[in-house]
Protein backbone atom coordinates (compact mmCIF):
# COMPACT_ATOMS: atom_id res chain seq x y z
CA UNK A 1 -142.07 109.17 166.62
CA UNK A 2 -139.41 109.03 164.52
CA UNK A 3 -139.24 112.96 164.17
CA UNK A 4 -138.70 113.08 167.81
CA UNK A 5 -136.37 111.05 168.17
CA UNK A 6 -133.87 111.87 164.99
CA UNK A 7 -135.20 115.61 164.71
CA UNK A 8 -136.01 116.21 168.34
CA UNK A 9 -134.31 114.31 170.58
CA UNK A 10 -134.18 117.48 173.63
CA UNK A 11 -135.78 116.85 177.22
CA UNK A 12 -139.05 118.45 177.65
CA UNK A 13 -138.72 121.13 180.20
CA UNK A 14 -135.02 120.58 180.94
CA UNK A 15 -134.29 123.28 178.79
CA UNK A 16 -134.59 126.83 177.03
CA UNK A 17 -133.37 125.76 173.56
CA UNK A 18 -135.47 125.50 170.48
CA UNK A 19 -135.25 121.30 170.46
CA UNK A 20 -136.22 121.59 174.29
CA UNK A 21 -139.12 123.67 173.60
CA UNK A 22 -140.70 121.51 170.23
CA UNK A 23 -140.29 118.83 173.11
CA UNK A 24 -142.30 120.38 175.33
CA UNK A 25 -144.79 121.40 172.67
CA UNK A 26 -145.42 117.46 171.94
CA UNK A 27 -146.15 116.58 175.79
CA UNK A 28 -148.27 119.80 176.00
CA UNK A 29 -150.03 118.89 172.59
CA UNK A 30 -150.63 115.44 173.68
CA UNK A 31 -152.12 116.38 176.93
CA UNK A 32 -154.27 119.13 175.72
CA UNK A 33 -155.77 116.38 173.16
CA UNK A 34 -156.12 113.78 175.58
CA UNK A 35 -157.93 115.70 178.38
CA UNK A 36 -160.31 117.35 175.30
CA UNK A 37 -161.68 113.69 174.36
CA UNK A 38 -161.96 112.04 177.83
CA UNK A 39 -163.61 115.26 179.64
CA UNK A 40 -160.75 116.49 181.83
CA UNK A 41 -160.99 120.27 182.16
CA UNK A 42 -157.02 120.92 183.10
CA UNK A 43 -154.83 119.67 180.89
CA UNK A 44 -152.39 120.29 183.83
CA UNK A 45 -153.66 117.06 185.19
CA UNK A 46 -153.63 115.14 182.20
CA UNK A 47 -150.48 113.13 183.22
CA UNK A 48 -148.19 110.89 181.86
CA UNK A 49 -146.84 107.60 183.04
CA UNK A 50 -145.05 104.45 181.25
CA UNK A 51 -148.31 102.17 181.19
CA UNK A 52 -151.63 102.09 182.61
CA UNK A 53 -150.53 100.40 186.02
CA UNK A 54 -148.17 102.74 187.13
CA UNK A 55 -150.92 105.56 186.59
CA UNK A 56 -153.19 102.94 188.43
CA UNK A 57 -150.55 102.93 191.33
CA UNK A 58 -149.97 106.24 191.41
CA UNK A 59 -153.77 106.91 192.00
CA UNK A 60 -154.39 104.57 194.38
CA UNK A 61 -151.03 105.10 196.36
CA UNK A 62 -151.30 108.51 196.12
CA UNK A 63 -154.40 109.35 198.90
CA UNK A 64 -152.96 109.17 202.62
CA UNK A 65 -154.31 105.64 203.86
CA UNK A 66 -155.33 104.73 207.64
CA UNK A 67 -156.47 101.69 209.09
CA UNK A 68 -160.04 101.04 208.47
CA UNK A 69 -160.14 103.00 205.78
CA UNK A 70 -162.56 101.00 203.07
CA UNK A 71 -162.14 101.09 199.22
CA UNK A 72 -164.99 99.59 197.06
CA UNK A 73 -163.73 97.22 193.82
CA UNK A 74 -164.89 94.48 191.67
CA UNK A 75 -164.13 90.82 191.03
CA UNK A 76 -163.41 91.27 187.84
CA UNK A 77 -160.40 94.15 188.85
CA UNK A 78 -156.71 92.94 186.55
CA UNK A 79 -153.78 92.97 189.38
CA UNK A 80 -152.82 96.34 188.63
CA UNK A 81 -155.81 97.75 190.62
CA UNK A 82 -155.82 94.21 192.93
CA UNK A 83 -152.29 94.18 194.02
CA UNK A 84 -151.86 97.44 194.98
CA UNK A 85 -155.14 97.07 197.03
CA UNK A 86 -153.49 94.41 198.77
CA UNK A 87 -151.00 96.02 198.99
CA UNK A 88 -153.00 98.82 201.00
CA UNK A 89 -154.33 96.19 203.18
CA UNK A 90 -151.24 94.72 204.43
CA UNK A 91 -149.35 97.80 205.38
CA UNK A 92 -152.14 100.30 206.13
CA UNK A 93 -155.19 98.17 207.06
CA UNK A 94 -157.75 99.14 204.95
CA UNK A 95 -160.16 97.13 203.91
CA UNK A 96 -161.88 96.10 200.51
CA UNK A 97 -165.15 94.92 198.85
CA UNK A 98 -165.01 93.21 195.93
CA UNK A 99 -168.33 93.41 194.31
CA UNK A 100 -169.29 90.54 192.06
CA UNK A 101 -171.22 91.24 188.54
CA UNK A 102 -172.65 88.99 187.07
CA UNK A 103 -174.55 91.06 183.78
CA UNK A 104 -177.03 92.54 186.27
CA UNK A 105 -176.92 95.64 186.47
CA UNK A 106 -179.87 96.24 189.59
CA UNK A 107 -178.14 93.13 191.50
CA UNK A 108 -174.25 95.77 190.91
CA UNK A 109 -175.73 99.03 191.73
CA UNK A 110 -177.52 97.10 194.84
CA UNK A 111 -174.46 95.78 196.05
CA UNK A 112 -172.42 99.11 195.88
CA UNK A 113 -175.14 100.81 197.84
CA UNK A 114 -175.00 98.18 200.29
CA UNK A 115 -171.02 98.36 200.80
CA UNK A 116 -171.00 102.03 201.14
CA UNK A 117 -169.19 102.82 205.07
CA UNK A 118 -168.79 106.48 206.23
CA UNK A 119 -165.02 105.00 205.71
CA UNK A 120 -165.29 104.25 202.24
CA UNK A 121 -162.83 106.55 200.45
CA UNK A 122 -162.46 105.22 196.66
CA UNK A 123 -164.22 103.47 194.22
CA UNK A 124 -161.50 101.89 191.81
CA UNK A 125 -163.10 100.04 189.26
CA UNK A 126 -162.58 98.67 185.59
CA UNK A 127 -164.34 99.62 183.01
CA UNK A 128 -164.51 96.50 180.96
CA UNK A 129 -163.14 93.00 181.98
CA UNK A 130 -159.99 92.16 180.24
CA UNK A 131 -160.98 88.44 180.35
CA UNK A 132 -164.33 87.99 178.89
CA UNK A 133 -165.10 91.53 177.49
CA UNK A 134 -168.08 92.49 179.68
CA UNK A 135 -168.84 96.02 180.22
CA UNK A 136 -169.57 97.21 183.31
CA UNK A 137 -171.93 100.25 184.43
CA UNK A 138 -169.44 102.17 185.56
CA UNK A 139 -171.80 105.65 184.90
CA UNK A 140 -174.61 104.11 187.46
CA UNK A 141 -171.45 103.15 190.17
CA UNK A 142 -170.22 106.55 189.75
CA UNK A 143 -173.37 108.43 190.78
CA UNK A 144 -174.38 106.31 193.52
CA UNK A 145 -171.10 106.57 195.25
CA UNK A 146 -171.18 110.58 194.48
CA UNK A 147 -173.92 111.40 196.45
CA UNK A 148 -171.46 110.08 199.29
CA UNK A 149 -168.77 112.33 198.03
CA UNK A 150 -166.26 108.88 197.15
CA UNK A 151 -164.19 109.74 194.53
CA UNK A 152 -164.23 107.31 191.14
CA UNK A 153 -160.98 105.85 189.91
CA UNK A 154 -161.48 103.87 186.29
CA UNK A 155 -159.43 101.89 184.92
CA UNK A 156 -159.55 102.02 181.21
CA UNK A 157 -157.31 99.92 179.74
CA UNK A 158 -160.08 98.02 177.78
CA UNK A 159 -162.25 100.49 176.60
CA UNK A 160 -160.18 103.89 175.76
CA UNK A 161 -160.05 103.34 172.14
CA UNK A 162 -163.05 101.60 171.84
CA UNK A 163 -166.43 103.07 173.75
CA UNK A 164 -166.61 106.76 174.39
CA UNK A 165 -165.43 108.21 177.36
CA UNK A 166 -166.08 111.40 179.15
CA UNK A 167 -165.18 112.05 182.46
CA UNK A 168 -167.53 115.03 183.58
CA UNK A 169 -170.08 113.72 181.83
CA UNK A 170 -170.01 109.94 183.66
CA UNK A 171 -168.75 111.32 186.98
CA UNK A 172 -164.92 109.90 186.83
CA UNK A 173 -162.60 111.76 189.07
CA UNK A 174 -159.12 109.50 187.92
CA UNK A 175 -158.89 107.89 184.56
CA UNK A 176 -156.10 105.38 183.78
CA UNK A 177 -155.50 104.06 180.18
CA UNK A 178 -152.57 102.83 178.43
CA UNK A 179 -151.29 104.15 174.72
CA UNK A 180 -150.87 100.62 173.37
CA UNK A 181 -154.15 98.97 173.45
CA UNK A 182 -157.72 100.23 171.81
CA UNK A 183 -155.97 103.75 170.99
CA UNK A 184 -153.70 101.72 169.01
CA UNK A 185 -150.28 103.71 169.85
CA UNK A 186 -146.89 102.69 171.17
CA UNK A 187 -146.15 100.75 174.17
CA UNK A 188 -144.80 102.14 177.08
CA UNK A 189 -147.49 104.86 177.51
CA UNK A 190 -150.15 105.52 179.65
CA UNK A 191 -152.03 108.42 181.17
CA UNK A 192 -154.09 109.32 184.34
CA UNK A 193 -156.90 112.02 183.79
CA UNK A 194 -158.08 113.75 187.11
CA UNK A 195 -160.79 115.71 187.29
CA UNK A 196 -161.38 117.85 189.89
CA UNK A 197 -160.34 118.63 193.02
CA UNK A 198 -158.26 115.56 194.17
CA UNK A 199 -155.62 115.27 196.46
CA UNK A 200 -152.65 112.75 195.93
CA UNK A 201 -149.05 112.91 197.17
CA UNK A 202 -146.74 111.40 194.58
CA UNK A 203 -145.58 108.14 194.29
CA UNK A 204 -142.31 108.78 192.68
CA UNK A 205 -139.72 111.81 192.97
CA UNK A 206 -136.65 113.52 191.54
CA UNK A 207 -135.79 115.69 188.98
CA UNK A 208 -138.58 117.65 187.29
CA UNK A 209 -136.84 120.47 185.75
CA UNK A 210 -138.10 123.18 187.52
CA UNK A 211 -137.96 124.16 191.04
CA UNK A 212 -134.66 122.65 191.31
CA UNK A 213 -133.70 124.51 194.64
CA UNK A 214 -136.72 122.73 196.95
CA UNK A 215 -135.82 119.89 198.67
CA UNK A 216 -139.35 118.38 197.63
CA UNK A 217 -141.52 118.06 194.44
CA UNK A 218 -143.19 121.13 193.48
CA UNK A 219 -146.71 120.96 194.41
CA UNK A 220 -147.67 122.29 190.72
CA UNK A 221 -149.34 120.09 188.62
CA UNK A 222 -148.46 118.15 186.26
CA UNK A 223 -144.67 117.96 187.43
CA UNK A 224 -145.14 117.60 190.89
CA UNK A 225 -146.53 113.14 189.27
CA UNK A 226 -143.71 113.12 186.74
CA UNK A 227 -139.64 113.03 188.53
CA UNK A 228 -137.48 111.92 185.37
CA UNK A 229 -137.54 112.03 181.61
CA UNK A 230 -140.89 111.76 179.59
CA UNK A 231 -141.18 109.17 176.70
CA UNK A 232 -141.07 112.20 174.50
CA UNK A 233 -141.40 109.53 171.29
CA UNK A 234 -143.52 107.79 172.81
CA UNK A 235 -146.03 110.39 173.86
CA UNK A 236 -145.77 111.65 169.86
CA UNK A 237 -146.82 108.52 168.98
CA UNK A 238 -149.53 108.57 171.40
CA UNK A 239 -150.13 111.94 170.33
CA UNK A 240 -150.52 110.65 166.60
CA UNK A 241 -153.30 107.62 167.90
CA UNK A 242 -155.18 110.48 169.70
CA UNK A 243 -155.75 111.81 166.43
CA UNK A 244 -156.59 108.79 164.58
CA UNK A 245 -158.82 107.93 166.80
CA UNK A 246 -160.56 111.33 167.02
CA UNK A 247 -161.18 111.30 162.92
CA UNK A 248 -162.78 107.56 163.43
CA UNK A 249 -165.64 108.93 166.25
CA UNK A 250 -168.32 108.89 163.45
CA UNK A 251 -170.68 106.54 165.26
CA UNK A 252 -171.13 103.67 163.26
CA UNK A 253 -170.90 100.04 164.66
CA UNK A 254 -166.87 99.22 164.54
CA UNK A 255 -165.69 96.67 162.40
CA UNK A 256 -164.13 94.93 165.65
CA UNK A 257 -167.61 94.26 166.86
CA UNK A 258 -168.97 92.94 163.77
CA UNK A 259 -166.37 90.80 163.51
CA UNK A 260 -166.77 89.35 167.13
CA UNK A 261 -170.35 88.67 166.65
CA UNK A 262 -169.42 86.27 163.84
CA UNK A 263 -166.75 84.58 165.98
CA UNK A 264 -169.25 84.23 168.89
CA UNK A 265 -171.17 82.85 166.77
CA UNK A 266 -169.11 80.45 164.75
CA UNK A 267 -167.72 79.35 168.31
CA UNK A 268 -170.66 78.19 169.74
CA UNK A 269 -171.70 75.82 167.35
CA UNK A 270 -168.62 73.84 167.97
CA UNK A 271 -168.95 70.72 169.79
CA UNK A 272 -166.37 70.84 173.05
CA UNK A 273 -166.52 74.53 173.00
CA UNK A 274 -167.49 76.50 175.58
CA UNK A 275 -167.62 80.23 175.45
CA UNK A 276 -167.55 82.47 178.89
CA UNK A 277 -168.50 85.72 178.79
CA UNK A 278 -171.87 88.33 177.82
CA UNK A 279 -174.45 86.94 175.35
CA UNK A 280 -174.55 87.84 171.68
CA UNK A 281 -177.05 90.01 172.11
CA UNK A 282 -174.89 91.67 175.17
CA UNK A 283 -172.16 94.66 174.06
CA UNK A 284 -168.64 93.40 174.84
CA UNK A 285 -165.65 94.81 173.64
CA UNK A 286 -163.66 92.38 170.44
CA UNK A 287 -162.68 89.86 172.68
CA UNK A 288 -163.62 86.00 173.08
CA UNK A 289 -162.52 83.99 175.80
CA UNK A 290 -163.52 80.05 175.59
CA UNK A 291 -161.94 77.00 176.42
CA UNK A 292 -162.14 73.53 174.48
CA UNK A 293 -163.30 70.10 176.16
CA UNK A 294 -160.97 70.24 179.37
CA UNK A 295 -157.75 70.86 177.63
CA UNK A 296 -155.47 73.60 179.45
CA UNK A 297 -156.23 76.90 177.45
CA UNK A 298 -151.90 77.16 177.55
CA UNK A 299 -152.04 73.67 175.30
CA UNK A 300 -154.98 74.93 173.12
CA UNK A 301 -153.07 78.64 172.64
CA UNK A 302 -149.63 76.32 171.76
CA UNK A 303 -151.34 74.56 168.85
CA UNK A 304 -153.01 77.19 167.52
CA UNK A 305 -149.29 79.10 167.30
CA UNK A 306 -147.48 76.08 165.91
CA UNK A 307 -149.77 74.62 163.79
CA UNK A 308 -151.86 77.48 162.71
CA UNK A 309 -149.23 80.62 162.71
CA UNK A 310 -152.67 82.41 165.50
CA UNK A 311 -151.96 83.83 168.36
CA UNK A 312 -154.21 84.54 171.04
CA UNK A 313 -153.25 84.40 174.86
CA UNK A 314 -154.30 81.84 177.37
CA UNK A 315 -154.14 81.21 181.43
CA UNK A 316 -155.18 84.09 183.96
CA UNK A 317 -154.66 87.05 182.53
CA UNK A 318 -153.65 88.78 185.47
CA UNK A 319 -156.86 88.76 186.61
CA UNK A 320 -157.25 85.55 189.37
CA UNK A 321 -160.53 86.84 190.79
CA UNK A 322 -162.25 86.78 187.24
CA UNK A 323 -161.17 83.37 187.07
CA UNK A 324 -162.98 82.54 190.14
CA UNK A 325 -166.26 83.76 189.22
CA UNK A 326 -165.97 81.66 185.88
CA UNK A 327 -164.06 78.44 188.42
CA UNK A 328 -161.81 78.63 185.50
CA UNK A 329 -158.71 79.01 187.72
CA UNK A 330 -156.98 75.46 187.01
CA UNK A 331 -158.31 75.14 183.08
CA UNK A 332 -157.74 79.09 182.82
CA UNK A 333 -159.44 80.34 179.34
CA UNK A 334 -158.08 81.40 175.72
CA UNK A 335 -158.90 84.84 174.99
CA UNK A 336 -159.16 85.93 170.99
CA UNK A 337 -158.25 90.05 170.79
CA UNK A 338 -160.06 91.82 167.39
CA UNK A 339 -159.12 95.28 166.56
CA UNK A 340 -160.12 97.34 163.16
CA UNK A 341 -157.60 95.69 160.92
CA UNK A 342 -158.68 92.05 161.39
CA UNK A 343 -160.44 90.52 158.81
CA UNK A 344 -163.41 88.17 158.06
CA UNK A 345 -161.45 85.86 156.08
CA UNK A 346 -159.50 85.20 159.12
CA UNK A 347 -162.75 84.63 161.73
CA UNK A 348 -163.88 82.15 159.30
CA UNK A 349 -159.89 80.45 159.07
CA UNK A 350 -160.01 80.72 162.96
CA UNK A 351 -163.28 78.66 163.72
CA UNK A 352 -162.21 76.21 160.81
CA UNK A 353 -158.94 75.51 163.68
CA UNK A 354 -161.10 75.48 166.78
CA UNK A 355 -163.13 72.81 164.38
CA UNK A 356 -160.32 70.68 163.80
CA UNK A 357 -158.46 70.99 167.31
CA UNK A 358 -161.99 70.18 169.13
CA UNK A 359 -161.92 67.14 166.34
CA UNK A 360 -158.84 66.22 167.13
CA UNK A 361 -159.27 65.68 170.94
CA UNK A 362 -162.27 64.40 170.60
CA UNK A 363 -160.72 61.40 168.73
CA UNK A 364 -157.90 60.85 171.29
């Protein structure tokens, strides 16, 4: 990053210059390496946007709605796949399912086969929930709804990083992920993956540095999705956590989910404590979400910053329907985030302050 910016420092694709072109080698680079370890066959339509949600909108903006048209979700779908369904709704009409899971997956698949319309048009789904970790089948929704020809958006903003994820392979025809979160890179980057033939109008235009004469966006991918200057340092960073995380696929358990076992664990033997989420014996990705006695998670996430130097984040995570499944919408929940660099020494310091907070209360 920094040797784009103080070495670099030329607009990809705005230019015929030797800076312009090592630009446009990094965003090339990038998406060649991205499309190579999620599955997508064109790196043409590997494509870059500033975070996961505005890939997410441009995905889901980007067919030509109707009214009546039906898209299938979940309950368990973060805003950035809800609102813009809503947003759908109002000004087109079409209508959504949100199916509930509840660690079944027979009782998922069921209801996805029982939602399918001859106007169902997308299945836009998350791959993990962002509040309590569990993983959902998105493989099994995917090949239902493709023997009705529906395409499959994903959102992977909790997984990519974390479980592997190949697009051809699981049926996936748009896959969203930001740079920042499991892949470990910089914020303010995010992709969307398409595979296959899909047909989107984009959400955004202006300048894309070639084609300059037409009144409209070219209709050649990838510029005819990306109007306006890349994150060139960004996407090098992003580039960079690509890489690391290719050299780490070795497929041992990671350290992330060791460690969340042990807090799990360590969590549920506290008194007050109660933990939402997949069993132990369950997969989830390193997160814990849990809320003591019937303190307001915000209060519990307060102490544990002033007190105990820990942050974690508490409330609704931008995900209200979640909340509603758990009826954790006026408590909400504090969520715990693990990655690779966290340490057992600090599980065992972080029960030790759930101990003495649930103490605490408990004395009040």
């Amino acid at each position: 990053m920094v040797h784009a910016l103080n070495d670099v420092g030329a607009n990809p694709g705005r230019g015929s210059h030797q800076l312009a072109r090592e630009a446009a080698q990094i965003i090339s680079g990038t998406r060649e390496k991205a499309a190579r370890l999620f599955g997508c066959s064109d790196p043409k339509k590997a494509l870059f946007f500033s975070n996961a949600t505005a890939a997410l909108n441009q995905a889901i903006k980007g067919f030509t709605w109707a009214a009546g048209d039906h898209v299938i979700a979940t309950t368990l779908e973060h805003n950035s796949i809800r609102r813009p369904l809503e947003h759908l709704k109002r000004k087109y009409g079409v209508e959504v399912t949100y199916i509930h899971w509840n660690g079944r997956t027979s009782a998922f698949e069921q209801q996805i086969r029982q939602s399918i319309r001859p106007e169902t048009r997308l299945l836009a789904m998350t791959h993990a929930s962002n509040v309590t970790g569990s993983v959902l089948p998105v493989e099994n929704a995917a090949a239902i709804v493709g023997e009705h020809a529906i395409p499959v958006l994903v959102d992977a903003s909790q997984t990519a990083g974390h479980l592997p994820l190949n697009m051809q392979k699981m049926g996936i025809n748009m896959l969203a992920f930001p740079g920042h979160k499991g892949l470990l890179g910089p914020q303010g980057t995010g992709m969307l993956l398409v595979e296959g033939a899909i047909e989107m109008e984009p959400v955004q235009h202006g300048g894309t540095g070639s084609f300059s004469e037409d009144p409209e966006n070219p209709e050649q991918w990838p510029e005819k999705f990306e109007s306006g200057t890349l994150n060139t340092p960004g996407i090098a960073g992003l580039n960079a956590a690509l890489s690391v995380y290719e050299s780490g696929q070795d497929g041992n358990v990671s350290r992330e989910t060791i460690l969340v076992q042990s807090l799990l664990e360590g969590l549920q033997t506290i008194n007050g404590v109660t933990c939402y989420g997949p069993d132990k014996e369950e997969y989830q990705l390193p997160i814990v979400a849990f809320n003591v006695l019937d303190i307001p998670s915000q209060e519990i996430a307060m102490v544990l910053d002033t007190h105990y130097e820990i942050a974690v984040r508490a409330g609704l995570h931008c995900s209200p329907l979640a909340h509603e499944c758990l009826h954790t919408t006026e408590q909400g929940v504090v969520r715990v985030s693990l990655s690779k660099y966290n340490t057992e020494e600090e599980i065992n310091r972080f029960i030790e302050a759930i101990q003495e907070i649930s103490e605490s209360y408990q004395m009040l």
